[in-house]
Protein backbone atom coordinates (compact mmCIF):
# COMPACT_ATOMS: atom_id res chain seq x y z
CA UNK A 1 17.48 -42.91 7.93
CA UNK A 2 16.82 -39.30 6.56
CA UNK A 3 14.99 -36.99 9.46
CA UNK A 4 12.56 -35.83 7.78
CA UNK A 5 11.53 -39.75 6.07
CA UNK A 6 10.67 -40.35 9.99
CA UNK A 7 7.48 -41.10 10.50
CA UNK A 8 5.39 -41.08 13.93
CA UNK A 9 4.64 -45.40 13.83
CA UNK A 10 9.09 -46.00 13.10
CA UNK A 11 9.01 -43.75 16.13
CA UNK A 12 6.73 -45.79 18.05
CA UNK A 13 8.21 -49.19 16.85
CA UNK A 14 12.56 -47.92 18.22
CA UNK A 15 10.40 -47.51 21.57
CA UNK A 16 8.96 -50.94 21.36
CA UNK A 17 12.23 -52.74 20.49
CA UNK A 18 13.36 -51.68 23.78
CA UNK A 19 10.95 -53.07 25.59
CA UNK A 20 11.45 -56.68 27.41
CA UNK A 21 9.09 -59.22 25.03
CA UNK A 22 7.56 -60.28 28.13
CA UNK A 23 5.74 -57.34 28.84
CA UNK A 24 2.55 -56.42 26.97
CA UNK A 25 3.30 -54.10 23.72
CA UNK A 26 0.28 -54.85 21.85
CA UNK A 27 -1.65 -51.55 21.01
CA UNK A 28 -3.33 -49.87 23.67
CA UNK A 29 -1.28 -51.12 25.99
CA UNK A 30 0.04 -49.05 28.70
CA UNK A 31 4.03 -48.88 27.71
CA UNK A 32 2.63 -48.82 24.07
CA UNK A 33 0.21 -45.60 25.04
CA UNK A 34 3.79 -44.53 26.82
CA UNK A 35 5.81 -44.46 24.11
CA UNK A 36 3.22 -43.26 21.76
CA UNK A 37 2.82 -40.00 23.65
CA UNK A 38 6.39 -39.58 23.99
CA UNK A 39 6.93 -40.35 20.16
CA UNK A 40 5.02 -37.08 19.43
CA UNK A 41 6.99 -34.24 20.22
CA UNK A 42 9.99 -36.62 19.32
CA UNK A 43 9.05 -36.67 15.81
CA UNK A 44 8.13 -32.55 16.10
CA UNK A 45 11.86 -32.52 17.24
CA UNK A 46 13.33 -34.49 14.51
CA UNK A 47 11.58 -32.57 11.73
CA UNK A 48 12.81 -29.32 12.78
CA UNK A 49 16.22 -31.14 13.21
CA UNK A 50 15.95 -31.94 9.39
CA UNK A 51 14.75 -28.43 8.85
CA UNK A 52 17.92 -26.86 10.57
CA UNK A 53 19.42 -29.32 8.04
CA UNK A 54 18.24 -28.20 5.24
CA UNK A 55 18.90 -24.52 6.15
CA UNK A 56 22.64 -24.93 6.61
CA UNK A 57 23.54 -25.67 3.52
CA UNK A 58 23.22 -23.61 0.57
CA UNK A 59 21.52 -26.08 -2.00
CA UNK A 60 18.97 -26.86 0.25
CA UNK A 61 18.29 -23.70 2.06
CA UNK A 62 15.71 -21.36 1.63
CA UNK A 63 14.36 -17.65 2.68
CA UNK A 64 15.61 -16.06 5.15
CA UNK A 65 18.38 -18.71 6.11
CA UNK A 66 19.57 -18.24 2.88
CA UNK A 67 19.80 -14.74 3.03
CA UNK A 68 22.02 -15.59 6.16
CA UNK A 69 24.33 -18.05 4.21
CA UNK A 70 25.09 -15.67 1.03
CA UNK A 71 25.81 -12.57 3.58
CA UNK A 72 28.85 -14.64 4.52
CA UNK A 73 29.73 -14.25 1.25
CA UNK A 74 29.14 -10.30 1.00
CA UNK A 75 25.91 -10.99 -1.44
CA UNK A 76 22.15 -9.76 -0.67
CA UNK A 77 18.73 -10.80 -1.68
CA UNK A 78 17.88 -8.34 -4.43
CA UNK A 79 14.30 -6.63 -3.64
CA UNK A 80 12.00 -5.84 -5.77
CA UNK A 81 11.86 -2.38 -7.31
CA UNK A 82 9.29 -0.10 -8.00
CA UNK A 83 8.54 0.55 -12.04
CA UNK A 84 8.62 4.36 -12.89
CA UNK A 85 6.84 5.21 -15.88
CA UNK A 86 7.10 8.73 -18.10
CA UNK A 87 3.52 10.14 -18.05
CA UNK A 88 1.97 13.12 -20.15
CA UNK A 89 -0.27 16.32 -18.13
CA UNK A 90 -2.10 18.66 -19.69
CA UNK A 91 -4.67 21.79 -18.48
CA UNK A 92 -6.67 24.32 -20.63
CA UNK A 93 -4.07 25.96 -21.36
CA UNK A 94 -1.81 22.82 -23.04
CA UNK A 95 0.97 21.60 -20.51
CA UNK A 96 0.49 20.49 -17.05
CA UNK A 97 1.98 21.61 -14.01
CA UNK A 98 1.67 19.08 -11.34
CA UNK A 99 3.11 19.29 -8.01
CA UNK A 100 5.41 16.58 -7.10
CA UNK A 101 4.03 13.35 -4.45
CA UNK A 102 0.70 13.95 -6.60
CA UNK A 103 -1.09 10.37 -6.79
CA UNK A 104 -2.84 8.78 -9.42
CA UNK A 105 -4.53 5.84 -10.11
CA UNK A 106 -5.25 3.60 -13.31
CA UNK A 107 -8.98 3.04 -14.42
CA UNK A 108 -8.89 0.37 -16.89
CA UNK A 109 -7.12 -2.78 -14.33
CA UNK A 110 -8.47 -5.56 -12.65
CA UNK A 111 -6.80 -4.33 -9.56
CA UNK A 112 -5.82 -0.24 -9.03
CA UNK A 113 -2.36 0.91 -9.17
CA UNK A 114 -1.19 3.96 -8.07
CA UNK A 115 1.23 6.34 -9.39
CA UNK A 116 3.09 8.81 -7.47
CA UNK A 117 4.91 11.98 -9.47
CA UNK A 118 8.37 11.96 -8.73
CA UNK A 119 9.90 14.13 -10.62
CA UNK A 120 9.86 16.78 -13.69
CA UNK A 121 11.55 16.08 -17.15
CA UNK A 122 12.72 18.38 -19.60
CA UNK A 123 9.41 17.96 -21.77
CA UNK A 124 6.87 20.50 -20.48
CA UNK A 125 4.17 18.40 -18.87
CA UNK A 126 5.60 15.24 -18.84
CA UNK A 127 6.79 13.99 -15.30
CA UNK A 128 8.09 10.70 -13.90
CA UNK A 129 5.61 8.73 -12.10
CA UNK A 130 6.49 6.09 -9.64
CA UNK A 131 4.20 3.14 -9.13
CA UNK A 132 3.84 2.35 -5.51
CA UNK A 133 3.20 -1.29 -5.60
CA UNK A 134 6.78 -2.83 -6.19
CA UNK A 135 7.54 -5.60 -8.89
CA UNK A 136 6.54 -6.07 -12.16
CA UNK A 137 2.89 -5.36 -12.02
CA UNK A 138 3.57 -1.79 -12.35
CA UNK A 139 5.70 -2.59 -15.98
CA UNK A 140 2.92 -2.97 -18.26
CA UNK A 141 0.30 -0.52 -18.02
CA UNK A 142 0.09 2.78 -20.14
CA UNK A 143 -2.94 4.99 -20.44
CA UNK A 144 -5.12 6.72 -19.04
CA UNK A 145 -5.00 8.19 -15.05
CA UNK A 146 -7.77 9.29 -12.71
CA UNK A 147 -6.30 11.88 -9.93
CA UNK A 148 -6.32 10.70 -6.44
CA UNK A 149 -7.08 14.28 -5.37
CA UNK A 150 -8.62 17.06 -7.38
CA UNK A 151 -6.03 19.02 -9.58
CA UNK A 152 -7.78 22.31 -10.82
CA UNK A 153 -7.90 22.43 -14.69
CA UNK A 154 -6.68 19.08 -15.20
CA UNK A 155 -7.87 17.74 -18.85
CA UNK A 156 -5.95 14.53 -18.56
CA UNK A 157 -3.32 12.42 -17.67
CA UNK A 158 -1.62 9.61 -19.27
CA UNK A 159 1.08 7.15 -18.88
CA UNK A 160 2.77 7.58 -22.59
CA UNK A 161 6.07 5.79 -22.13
CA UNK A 162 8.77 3.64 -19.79
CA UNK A 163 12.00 5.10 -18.01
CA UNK A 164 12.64 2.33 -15.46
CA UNK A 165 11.20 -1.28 -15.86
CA UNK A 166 11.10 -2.78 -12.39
CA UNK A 167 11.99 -6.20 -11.12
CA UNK A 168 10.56 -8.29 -8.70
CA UNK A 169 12.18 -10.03 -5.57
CA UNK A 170 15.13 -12.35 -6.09
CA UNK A 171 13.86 -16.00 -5.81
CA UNK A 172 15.75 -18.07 -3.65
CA UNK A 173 16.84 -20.00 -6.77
CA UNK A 174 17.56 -16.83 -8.26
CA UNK A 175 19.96 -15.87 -5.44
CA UNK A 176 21.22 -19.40 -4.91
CA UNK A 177 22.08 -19.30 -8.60
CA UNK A 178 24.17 -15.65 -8.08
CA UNK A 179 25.85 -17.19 -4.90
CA UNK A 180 27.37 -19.81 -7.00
CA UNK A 181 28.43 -17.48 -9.67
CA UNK A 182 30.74 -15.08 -6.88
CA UNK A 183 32.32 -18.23 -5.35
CA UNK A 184 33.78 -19.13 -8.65
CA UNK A 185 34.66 -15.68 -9.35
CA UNK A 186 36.71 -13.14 -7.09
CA UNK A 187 35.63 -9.59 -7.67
CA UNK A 188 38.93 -7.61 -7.25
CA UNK A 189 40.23 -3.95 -8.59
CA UNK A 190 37.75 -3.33 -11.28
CA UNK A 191 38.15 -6.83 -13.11
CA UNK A 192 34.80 -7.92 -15.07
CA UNK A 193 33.52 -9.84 -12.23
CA UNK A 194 33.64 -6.83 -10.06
CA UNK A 195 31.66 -5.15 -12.84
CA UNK A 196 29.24 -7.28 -13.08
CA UNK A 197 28.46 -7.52 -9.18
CA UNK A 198 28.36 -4.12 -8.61
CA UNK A 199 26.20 -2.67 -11.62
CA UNK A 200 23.94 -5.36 -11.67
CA UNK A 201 23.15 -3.64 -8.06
CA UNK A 202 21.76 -0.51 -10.10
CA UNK A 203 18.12 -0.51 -10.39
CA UNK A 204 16.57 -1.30 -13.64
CA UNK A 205 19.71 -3.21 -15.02
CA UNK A 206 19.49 -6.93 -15.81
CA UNK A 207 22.33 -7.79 -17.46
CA UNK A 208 25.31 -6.41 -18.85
CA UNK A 209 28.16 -7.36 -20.92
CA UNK A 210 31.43 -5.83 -20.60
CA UNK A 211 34.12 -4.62 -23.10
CA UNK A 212 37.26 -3.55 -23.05
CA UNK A 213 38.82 -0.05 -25.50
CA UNK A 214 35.79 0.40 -27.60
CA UNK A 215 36.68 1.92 -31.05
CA UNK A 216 40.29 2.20 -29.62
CA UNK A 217 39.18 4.92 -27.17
CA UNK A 218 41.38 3.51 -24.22
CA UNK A 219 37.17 3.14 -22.26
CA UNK A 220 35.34 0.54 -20.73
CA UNK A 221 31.86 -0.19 -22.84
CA UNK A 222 28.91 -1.20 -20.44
CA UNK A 223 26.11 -2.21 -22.48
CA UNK A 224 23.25 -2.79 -20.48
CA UNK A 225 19.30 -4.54 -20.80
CA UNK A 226 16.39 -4.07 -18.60
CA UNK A 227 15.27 -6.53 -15.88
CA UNK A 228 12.97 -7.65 -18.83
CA UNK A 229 16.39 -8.52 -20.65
CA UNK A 230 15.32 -5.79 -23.61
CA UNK A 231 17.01 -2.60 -24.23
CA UNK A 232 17.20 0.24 -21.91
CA UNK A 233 15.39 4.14 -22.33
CA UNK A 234 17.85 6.97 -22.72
CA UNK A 235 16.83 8.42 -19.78
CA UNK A 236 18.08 5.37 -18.11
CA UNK A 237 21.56 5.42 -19.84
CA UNK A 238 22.11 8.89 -18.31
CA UNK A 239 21.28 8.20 -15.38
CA UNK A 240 23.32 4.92 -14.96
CA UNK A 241 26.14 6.68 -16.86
CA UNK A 242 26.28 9.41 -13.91
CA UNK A 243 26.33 6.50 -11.19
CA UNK A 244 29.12 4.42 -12.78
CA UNK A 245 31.07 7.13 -14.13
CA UNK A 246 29.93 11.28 -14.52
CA UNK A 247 30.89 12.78 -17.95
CA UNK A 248 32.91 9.02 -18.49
CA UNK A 249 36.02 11.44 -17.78
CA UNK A 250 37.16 8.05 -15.05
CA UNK A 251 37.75 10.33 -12.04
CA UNK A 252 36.43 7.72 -9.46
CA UNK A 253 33.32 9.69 -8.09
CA UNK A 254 30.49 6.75 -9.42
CA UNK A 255 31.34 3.08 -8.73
CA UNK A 256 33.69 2.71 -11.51
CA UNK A 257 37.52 2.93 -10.14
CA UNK A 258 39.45 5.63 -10.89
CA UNK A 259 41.08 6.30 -14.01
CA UNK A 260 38.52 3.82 -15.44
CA UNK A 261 36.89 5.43 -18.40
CA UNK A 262 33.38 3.50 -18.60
CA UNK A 263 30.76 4.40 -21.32
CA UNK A 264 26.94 3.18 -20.93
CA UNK A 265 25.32 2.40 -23.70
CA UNK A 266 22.35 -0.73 -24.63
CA UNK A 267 22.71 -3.18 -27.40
CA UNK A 268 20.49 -2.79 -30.38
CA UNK A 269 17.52 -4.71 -30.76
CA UNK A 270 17.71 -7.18 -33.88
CA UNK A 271 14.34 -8.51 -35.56
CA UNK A 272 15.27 -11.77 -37.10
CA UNK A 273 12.36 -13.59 -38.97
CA UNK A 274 12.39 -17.44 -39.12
CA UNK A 275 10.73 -19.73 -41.66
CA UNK A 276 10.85 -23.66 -42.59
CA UNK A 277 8.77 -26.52 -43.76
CA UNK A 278 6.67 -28.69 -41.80
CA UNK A 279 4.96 -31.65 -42.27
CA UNK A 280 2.07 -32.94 -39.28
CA UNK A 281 -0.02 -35.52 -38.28
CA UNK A 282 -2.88 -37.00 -39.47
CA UNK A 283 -5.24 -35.49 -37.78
CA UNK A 284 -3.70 -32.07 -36.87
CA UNK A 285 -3.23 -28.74 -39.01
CA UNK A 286 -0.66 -25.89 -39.33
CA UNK A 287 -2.93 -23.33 -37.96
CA UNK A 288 -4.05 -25.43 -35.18
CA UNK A 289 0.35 -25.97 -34.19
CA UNK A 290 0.84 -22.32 -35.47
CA UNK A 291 0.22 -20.51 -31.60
CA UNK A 292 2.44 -23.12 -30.12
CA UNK A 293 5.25 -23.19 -32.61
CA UNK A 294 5.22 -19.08 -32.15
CA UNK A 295 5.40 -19.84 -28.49
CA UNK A 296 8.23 -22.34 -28.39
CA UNK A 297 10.35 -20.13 -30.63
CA UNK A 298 9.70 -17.19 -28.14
CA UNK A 299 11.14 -19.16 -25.40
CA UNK A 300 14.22 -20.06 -27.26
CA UNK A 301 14.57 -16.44 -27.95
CA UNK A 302 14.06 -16.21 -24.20
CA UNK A 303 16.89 -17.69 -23.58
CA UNK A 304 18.72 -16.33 -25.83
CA UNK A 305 18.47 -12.96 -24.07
CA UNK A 306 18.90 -14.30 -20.46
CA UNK A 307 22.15 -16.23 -21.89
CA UNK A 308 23.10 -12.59 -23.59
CA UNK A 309 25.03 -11.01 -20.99
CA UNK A 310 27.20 -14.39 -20.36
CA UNK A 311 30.97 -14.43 -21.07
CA UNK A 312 32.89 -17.17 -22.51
CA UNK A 313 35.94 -17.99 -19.91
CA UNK A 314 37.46 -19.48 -22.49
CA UNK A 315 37.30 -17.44 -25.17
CA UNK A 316 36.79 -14.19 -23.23
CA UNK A 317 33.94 -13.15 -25.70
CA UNK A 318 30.19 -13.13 -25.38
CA UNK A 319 28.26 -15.49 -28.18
CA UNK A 320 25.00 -15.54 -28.67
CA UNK A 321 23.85 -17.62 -32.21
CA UNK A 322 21.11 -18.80 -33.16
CA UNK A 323 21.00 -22.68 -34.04
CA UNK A 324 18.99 -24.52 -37.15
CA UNK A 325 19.50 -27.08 -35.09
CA UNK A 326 17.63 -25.71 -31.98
CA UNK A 327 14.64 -24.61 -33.51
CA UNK A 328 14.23 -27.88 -35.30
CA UNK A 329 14.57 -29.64 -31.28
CA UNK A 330 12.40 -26.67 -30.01
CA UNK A 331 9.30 -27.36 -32.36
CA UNK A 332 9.51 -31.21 -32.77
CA UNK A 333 8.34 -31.04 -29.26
CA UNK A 334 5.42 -30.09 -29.90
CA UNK A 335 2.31 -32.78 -30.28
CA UNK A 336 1.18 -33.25 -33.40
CA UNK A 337 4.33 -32.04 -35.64
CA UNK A 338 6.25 -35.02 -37.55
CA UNK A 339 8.89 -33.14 -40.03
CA UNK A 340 10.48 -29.63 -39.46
CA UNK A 341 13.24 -28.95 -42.75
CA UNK A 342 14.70 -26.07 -44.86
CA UNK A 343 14.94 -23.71 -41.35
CA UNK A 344 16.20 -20.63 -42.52
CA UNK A 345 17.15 -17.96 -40.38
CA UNK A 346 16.89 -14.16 -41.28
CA UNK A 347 16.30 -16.12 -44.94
CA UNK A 348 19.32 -17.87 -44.98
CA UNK A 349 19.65 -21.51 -44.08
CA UNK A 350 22.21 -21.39 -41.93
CA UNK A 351 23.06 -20.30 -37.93
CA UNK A 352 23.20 -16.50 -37.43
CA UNK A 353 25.95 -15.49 -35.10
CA UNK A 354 25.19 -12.35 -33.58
CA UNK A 355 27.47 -9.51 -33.37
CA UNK A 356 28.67 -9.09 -29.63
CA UNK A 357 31.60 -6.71 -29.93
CA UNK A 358 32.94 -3.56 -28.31
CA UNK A 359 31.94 -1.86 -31.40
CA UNK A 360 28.20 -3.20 -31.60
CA UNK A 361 26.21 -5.38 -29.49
CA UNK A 362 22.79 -7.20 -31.09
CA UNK A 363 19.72 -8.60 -29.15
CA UNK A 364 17.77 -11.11 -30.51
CA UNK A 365 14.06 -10.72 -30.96
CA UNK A 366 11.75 -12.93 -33.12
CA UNK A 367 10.12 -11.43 -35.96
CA UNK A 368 7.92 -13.03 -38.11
CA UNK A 369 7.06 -16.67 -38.70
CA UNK A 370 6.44 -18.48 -41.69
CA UNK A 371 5.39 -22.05 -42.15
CA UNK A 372 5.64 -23.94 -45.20
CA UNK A 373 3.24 -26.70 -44.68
């Protein structure tokens, strides 16, 4: 019998058995009032026995006991980060100078966030501002900003564009899923699994792939995607370039070993348009499936991305193609559609391998739809 099936009456009814048949058990009883009081904290005991279960073993454990478990491994929970943003100053006089910690907030949210200047770019009145409520509530806004404080001669302020997409806390399936993934791999001298672990470390990467002599230039090619598995800002390249390896000249001051030539780059984002026929129901249209065919195909182009960064062992190559045959499973799904034929992908009726090379790397995004129907 599982601990935590036990229930307080099974508890009750092992004290009973014990008991000589001659003496009273009935309820309300004295020995049965006896062993119902002491069945109480016995059950309390054997639930947080099956809880201690649970937490010792890595399928089943969860929060902070499973932070314990994957330290033994060298791995940690992955926090969330904070989502800086490029935003746009101006005065009177045309560009902006605004001292740095200088907070704003946004006016047009449900809830306020706040920004916090962190630093100056090379564009005259344009700083980096930090948003201080970590995850990814602080990805999507752009706009307007309303100063915390009074800034003399301030005409306005405006978040304009991204540098840094943030992430939010690893899940505990997240992290269970990442624990998995080091035990079958052993990081070691600057192999790809040691890539992998320690730049995915970097704030604002999500996923990487990893290749080997690009254009026959004897480097390492690190192309890298956002935590919202799309392409990376410029400013974000330089910056991750001068972590993993400064001026990619491999002399072993960034992560990257040395004598390890590594070049940053991000994969280019591919707009692939998708049409085919279908046929419905009685009783249903194409515009009314239209919204949920659109949203099936986005999450198969989901998971195209998240899969994006994942080598083939075997053939020691990443693939990412896009199947006929999985968008016709993806929208028979839905309710209401009876026939889905003549798929054709970037107009031609037929998979679409992307490229994935050292030379180029492609990310897929959906484009437009049409339905013949």
């Amino acid at each position: 019998m599982s601990l935590k099936d036990l229930t307080l009456q099974e508890l009750i009814d092992m004290g009973l058995s014990k008991v000589d048949t001659e003496i009273d058990r009935r309820t309300g009883s004295i020995i049965y009032d006896t062993i119902a009081s002491a069945a109480v904290p016995m059950l309390f005991i054997a639930l947080e026995g099956a809880s201690i279960d649970e937490a010792t073993y890595i399928a089943t454990s969860y929060g902070e006991y499973l932070d314990k478990r994957v330290a033994e491994k060298g791995l940690e929970r992955l926090q969330a980060t904070a989502a800086i943003k490029k935003a746009t100053f101006t005065d009177t006089n045309g560009a902006a100078i605004v001292p740095i910690g200088t907070r704003f907030s946004t006016i047009d949210t449900l809830e306020p966030l706040v920004y916090t200047v962190k630093a100056e770019t090379e564009l005259k009145g344009t700083y980096l501002v930090e948003c201080e409520t970590r995850g990814t509530v602080g990805n999507g806004y752009f706009g307007k900003l309303l100063p915390i404080s009074y800034i003399n001669a301030l005409s306005s302020a405006e978040i304009t564009g991204d540098y840094q997409v943030a992430r939010n806390q690893e899940t505990d399936e997240e992290l269970r899923a990442r624990y998995y993934e080091a035990v079958k791999r052993t990081p070691f001298g600057g192999n790809v699994s040691q890539y992998e672990e320690e730049v995915k470390k970097l704030s604002g990467v999500g996923d990487l792939q990893i290749h080997r002599a690009y254009p026959s230039s004897g480097h390492i090619l690190l192309s890298i995607v956002g935590v919202n598995r799309r392409k990376i800002t410029q400013d974000l390249i330089e910056d991750l370039q001068m972590q993993i390896d400064p001026g990619e000249e491999g002399t072993g001051l960034g992560i990257a070993p040395i004598f390890h030539k590594v070049k940053v780059v991000t994969p280019t984002e591919v707009t692939i348009p998708i049409s085919f026929d279908l046929t419905v129901l009685n009783g249903y249209t194409v515009e009314q499936l239209e919204p949920l065919i659109k949203q099936k195909l986005e999450e198969y182009f989901d998971q195209l991305r998240k899969s994006w960064g994942t080598l083939d062992a075997q053939q020691h190559a990443y693939d990412i193609t896009i199947y006929v045959s999985r968008i016709i499973v993806s929208i028979s799904t839905i309710l209401g559609v009876a026939n889905v034929s003549n798929v054709k992908i970037n107009s031609i009726a037929n998979d679409l391998r992307l490229i994935e090379t050292g030379e180029a790397q492609q990310l897929p995004l959906l484009g437009a739809v049409k339905i013949n129907g």
